[in-house]
PDB file of N, CA and C in Angstrom:
ATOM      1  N   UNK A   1    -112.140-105.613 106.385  1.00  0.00           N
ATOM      2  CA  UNK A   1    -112.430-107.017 106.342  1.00  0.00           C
ATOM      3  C   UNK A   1    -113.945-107.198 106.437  1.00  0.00           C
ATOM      4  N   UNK A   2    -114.605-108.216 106.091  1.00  0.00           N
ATOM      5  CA  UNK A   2    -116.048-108.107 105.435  1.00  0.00           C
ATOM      6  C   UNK A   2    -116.018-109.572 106.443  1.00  0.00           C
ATOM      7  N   UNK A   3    -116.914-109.244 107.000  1.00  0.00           N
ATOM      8  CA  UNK A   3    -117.598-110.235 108.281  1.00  0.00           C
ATOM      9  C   UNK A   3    -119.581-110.686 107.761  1.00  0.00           C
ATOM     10  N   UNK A   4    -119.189-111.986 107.364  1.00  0.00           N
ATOM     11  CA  UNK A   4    -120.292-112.590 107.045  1.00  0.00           C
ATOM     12  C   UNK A   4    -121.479-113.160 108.558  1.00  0.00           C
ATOM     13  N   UNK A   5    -122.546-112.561 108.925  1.00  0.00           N
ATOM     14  CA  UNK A   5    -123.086-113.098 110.409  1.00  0.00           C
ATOM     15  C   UNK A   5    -124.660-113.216 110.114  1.00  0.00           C
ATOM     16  N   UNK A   6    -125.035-114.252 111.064  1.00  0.00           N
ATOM     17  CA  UNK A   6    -126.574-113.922 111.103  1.00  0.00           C
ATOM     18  C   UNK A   6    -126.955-113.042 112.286  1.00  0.00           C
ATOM     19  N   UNK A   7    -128.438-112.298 111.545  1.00  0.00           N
ATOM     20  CA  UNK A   7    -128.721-111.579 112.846  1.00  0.00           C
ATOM     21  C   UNK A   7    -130.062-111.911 112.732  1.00  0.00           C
ATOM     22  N   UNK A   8    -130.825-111.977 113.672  1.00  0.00           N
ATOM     23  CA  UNK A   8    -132.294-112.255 113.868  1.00  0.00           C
ATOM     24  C   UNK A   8    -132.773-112.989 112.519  1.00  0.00           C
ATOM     25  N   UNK A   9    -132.188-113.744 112.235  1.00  0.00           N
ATOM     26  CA  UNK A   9    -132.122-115.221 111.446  1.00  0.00           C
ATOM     27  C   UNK A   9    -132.014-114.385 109.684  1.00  0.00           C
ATOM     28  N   UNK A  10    -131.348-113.361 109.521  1.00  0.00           N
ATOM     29  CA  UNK A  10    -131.343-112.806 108.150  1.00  0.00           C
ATOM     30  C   UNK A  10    -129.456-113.112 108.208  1.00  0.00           C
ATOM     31  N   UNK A  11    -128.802-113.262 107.030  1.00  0.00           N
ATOM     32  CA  UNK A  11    -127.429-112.685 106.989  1.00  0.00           C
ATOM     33  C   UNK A  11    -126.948-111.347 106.611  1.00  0.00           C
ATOM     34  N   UNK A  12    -126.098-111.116 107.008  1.00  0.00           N
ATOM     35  CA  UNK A  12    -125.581-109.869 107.003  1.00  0.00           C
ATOM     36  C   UNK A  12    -123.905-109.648 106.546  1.00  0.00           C
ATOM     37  N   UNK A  13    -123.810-108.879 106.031  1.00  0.00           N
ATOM     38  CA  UNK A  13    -122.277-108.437 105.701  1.00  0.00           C
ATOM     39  C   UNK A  13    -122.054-107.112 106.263  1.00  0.00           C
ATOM     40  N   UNK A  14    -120.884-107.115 107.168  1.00  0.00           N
ATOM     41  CA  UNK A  14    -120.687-105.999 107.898  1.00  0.00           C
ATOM     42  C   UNK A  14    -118.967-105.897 107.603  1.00  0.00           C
ATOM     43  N   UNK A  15    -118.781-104.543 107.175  1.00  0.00           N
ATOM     44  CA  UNK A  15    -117.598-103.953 106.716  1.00  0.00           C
ATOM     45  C   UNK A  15    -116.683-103.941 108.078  1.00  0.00           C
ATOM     46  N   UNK A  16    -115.552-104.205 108.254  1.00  0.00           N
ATOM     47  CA  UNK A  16    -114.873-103.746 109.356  1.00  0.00           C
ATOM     48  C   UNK A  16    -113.513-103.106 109.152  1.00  0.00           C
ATOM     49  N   UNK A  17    -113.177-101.797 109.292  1.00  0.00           N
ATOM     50  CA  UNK A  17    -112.067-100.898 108.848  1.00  0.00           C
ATOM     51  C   UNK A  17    -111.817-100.307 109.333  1.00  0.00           C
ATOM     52  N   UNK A  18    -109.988-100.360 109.993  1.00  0.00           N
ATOM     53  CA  UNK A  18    -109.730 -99.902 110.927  1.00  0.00           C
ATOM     54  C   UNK A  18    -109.009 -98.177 110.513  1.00  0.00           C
ATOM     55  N   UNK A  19    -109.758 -97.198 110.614  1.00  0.00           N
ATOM     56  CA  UNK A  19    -109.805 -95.670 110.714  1.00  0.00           C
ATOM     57  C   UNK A  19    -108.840 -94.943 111.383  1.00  0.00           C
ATOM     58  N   UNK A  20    -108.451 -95.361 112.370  1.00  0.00           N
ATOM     59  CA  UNK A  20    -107.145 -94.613 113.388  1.00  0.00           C
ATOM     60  C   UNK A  20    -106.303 -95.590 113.874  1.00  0.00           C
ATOM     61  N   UNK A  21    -105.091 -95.141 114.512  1.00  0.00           N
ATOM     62  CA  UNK A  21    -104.418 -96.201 115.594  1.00  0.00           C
ATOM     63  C   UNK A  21    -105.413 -96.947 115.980  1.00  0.00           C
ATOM     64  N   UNK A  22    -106.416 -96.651 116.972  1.00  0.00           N
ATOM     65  CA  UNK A  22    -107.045 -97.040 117.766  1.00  0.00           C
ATOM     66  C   UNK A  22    -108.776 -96.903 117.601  1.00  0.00           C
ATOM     67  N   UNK A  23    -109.069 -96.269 116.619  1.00  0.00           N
ATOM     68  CA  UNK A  23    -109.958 -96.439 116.009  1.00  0.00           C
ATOM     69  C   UNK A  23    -110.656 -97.678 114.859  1.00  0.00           C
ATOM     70  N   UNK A  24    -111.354 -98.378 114.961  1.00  0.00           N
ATOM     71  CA  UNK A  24    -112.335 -99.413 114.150  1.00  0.00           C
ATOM     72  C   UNK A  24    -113.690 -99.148 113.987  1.00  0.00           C
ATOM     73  N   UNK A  25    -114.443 -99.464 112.448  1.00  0.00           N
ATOM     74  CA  UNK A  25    -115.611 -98.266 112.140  1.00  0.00           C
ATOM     75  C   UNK A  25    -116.219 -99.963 111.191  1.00  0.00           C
ATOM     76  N   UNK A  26    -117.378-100.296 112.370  1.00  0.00           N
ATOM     77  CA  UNK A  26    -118.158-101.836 111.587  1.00  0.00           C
ATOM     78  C   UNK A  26    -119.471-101.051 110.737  1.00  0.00           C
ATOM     79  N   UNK A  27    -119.641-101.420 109.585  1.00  0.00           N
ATOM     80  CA  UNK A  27    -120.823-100.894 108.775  1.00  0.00           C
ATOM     81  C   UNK A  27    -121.395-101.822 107.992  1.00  0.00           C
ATOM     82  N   UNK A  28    -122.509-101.729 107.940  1.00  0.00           N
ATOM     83  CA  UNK A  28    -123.041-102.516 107.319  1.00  0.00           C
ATOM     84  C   UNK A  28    -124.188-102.078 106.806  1.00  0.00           C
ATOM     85  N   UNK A  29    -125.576-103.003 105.986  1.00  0.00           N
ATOM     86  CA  UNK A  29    -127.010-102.764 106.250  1.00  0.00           C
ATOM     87  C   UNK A  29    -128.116-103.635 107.013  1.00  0.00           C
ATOM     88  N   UNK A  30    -129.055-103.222 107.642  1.00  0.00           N
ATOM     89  CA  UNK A  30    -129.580-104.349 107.934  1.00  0.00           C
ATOM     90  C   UNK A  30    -131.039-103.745 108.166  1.00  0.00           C
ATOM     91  N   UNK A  31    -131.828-104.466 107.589  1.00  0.00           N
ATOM     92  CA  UNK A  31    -133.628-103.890 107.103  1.00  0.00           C
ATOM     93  C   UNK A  31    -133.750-102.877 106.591  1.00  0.00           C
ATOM     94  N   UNK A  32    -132.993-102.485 105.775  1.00  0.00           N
ATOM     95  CA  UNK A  32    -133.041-101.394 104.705  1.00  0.00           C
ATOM     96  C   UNK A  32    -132.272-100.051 105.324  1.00  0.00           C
ATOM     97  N   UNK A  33    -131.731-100.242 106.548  1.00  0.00           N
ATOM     98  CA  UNK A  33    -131.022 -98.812 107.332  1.00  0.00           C
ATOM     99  C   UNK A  33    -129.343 -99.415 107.291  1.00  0.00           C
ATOM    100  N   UNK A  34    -128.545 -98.479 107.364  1.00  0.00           N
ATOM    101  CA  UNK A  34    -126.971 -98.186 107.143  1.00  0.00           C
ATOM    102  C   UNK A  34    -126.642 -98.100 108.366  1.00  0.00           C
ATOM    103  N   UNK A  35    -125.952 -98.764 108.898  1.00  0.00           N
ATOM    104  CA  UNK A  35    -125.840 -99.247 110.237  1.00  0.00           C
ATOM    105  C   UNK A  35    -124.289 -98.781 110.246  1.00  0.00           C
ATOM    106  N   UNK A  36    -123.909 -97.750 111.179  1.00  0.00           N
ATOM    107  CA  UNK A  36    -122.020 -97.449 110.975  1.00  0.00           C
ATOM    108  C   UNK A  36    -121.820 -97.624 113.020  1.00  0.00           C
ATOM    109  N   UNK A  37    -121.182 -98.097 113.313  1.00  0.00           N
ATOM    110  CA  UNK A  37    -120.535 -97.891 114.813  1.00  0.00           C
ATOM    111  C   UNK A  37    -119.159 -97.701 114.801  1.00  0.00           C
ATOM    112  N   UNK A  38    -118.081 -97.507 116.211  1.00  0.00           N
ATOM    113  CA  UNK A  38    -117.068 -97.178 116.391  1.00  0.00           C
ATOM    114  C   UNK A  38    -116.897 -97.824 117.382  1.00  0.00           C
ATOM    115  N   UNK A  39    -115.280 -98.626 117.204  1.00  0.00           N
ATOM    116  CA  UNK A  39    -115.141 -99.341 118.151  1.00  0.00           C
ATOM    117  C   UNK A  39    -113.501 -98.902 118.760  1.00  0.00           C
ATOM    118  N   UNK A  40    -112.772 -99.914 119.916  1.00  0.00           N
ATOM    119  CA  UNK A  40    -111.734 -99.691 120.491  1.00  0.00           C
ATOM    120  C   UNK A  40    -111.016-100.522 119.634  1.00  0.00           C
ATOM    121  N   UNK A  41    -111.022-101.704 118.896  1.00  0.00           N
ATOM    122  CA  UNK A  41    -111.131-102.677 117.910  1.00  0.00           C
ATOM    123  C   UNK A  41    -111.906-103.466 117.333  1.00  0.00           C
ATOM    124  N   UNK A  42    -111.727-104.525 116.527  1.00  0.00           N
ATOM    125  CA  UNK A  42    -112.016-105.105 115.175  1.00  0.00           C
ATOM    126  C   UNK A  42    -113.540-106.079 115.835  1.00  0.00           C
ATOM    127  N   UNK A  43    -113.098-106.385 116.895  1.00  0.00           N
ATOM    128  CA  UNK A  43    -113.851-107.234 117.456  1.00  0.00           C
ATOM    129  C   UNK A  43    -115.086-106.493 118.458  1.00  0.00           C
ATOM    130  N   UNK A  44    -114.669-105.440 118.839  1.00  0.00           N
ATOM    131  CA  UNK A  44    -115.370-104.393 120.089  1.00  0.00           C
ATOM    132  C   UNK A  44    -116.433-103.955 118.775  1.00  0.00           C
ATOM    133  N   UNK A  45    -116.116-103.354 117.577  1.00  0.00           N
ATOM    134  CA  UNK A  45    -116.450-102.297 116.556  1.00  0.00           C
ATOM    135  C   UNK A  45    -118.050-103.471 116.065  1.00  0.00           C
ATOM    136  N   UNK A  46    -117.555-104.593 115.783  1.00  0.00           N
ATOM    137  CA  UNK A  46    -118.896-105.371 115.315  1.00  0.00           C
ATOM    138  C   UNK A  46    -119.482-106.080 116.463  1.00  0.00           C
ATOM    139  N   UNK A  47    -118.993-106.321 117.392  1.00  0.00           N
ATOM    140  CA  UNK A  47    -119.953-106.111 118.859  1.00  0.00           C
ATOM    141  C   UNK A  47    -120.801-105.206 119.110  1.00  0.00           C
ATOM    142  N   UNK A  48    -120.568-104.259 119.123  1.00  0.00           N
ATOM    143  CA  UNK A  48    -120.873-102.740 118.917  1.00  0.00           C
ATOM    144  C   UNK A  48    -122.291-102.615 117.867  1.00  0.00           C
ATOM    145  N   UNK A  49    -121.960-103.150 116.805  1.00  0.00           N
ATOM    146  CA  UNK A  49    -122.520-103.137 115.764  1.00  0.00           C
ATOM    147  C   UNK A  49    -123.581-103.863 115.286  1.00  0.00           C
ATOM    148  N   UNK A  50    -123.417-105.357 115.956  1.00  0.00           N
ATOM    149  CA  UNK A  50    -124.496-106.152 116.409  1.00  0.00           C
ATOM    150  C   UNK A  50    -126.109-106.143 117.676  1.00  0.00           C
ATOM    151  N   UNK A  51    -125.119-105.109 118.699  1.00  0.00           N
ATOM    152  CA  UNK A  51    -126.173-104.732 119.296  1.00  0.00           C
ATOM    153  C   UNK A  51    -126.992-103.962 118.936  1.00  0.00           C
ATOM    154  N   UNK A  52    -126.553-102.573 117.956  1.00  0.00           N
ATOM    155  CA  UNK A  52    -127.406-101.132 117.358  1.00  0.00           C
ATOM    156  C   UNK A  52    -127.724-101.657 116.518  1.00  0.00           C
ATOM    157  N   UNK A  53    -127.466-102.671 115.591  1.00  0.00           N
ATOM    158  CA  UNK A  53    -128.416-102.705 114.315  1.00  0.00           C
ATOM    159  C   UNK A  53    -130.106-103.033 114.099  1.00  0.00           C
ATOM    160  N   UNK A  54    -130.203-104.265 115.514  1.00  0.00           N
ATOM    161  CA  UNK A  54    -131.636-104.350 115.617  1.00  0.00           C
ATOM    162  C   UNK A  54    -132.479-103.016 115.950  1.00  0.00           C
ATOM    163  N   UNK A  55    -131.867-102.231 116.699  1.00  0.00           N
ATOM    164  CA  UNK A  55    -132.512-101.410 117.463  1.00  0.00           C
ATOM    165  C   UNK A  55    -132.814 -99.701 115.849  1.00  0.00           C
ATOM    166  N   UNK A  56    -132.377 -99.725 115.410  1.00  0.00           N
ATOM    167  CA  UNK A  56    -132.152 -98.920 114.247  1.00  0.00           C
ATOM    168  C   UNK A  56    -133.806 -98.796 113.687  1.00  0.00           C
ATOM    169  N   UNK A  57    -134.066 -99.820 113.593  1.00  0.00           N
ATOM    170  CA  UNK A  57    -135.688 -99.338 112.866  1.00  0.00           C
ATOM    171  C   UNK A  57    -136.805 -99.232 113.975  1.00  0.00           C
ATOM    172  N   UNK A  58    -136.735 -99.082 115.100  1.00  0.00           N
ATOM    173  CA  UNK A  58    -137.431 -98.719 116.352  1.00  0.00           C
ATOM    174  C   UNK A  58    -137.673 -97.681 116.428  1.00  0.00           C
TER     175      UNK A  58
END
């Protein structure tokens, strides 16, 4: 499922696909880097995913 969000005032499209039982894998891009996390679910996975993406070009 494709999750439309703003992040530090840009939009973003972040992939969300759930990989195992219990596995969820949010991906996206954001400032030119490929941003992948792992979550417990759908909602944890782009939580997850929202916090590491700023931090990625640091």
């Amino acid at each position: 499922m494709d999750y439309k969000i703003k992040l530090d005032g840009q939009d973003v499209v972040v992939t969300v696909l759930q990989t195992a039982k219990t596995v969820w894998e949010a991906s996206g891009a954001f400032e030119g880097s490929n941003v992948t996390v792992k979550g417990s679910s759908a909602q944890n996975a782009l939580s997850r995913w929202r916090k590491v993406a700023p931090r990625q070009g640091d």
